[in-house]
C-alpha atoms as a PDB file:
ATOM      1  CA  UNK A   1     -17.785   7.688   3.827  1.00  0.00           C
ATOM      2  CA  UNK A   2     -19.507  10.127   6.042  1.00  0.00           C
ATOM      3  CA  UNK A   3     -19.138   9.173  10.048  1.00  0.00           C
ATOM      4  CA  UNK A   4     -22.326   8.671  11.694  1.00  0.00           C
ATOM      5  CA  UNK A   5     -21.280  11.439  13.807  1.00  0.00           C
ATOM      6  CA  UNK A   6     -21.710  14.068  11.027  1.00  0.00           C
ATOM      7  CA  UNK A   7     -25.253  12.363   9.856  1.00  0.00           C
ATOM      8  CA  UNK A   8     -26.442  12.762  13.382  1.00  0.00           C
ATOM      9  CA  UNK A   9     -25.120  16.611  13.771  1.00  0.00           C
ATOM     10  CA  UNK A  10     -27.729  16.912  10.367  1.00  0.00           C
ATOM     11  CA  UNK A  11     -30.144  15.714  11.879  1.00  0.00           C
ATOM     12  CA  UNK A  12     -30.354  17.453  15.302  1.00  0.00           C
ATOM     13  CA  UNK A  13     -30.005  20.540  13.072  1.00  0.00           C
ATOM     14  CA  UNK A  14     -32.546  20.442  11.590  1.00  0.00           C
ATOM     15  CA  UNK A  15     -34.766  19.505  14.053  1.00  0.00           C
ATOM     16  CA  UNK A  16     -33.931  22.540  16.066  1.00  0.00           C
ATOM     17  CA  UNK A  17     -34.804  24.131  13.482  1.00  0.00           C
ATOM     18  CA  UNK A  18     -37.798  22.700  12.795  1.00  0.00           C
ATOM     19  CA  UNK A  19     -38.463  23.866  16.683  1.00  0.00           C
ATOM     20  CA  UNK A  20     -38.266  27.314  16.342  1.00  0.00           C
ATOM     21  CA  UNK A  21     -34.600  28.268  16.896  1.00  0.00           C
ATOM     22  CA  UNK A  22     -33.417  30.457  14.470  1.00  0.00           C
ATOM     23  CA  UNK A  23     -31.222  29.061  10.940  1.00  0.00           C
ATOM     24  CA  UNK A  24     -28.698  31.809  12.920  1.00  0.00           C
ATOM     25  CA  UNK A  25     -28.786  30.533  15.861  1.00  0.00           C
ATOM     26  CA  UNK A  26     -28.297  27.148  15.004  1.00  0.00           C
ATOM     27  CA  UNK A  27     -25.683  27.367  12.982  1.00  0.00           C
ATOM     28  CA  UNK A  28     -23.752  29.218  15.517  1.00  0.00           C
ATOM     29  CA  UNK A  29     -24.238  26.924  18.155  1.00  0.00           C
ATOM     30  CA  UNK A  30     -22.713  24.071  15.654  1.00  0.00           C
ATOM     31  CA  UNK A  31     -20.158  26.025  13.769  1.00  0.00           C
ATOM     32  CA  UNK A  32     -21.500  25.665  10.339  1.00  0.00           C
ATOM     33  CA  UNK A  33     -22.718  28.185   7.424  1.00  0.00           C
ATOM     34  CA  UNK A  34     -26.195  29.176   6.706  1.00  0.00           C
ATOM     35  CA  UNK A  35     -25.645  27.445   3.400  1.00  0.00           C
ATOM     36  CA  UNK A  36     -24.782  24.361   5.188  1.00  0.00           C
ATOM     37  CA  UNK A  37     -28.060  24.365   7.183  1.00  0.00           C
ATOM     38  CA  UNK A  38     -30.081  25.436   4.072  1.00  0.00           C
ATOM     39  CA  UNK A  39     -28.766  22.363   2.388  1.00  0.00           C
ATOM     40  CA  UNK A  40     -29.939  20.223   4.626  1.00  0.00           C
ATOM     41  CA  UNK A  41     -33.318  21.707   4.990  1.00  0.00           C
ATOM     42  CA  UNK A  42     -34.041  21.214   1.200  1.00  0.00           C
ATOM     43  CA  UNK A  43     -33.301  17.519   1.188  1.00  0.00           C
ATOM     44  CA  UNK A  44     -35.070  16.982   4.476  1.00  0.00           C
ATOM     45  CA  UNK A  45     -38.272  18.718   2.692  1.00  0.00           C
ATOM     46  CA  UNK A  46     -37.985  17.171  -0.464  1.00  0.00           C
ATOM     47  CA  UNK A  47     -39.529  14.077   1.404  1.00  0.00           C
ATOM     48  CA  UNK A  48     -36.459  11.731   0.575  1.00  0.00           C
ATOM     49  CA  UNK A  49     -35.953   8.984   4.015  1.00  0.00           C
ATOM     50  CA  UNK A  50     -32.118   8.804   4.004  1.00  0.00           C
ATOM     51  CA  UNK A  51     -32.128  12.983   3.472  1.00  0.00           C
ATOM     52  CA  UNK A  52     -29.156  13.286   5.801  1.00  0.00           C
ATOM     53  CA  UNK A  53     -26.963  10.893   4.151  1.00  0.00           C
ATOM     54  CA  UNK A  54     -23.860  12.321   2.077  1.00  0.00           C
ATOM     55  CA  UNK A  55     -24.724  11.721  -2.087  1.00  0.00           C
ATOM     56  CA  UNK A  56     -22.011  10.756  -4.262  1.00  0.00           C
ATOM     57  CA  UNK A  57     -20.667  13.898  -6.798  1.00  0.00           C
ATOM     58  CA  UNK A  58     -20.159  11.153  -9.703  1.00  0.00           C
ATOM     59  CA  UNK A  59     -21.554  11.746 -12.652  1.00  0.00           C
ATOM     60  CA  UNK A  60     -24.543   9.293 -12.883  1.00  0.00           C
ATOM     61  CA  UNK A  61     -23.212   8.641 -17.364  1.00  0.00           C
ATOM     62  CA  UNK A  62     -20.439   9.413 -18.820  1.00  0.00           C
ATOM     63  CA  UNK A  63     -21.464  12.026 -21.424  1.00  0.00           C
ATOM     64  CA  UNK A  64     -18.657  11.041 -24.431  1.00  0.00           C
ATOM     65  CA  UNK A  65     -19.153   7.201 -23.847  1.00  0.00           C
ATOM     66  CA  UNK A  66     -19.136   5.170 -27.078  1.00  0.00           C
ATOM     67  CA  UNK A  67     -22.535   3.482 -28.053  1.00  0.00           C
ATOM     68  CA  UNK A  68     -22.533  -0.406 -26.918  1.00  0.00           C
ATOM     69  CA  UNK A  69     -22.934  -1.325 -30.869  1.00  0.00           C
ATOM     70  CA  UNK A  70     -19.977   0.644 -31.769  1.00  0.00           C
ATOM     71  CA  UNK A  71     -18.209  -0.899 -28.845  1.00  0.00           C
ATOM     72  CA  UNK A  72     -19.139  -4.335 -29.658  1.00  0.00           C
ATOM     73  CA  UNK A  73     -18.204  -4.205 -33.484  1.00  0.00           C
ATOM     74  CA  UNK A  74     -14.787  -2.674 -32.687  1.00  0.00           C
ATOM     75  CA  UNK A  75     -14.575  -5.918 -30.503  1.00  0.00           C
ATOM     76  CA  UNK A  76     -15.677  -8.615 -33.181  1.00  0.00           C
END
């Protein structure tokens, strides 16, 4: 779990951003990468509400999963 702390250092990153202070700038006043501040930028664009919040990595389906049918008649 992400602490607020971090979702709130997105946040004001991007707004000073948004401000006119340089992606340089910024990121050197907080101490993260361009990348990092990219990142953020893209999800806070792509119009999502909860942008800032971390994502899980999980796969969303498990690729090699057996088909339910198959599952169920090895069951019966």
């Amino acid at each position: 779990m992400v602490e607020p702390e971090e979702e709130q250092i997105r946040k004001d990153a991007v707004k000073l951003h948004l401000e006119g202070t340089s992606v340089t700038e910024v990121c050197s006043d907080i101490g993260r990468s361009r990348q990092w501040l990219y990142k953020w930028l893209r999800r806070y664009q792509g119009g999502d509400a909860e942008w800032y919040a971390e994502r899980s990595r999980a796969p969303q389906e498990v690729a090699n999963r057996t088909p339910r049918k198959v599952e169920k008649r090895v069951l019966e």
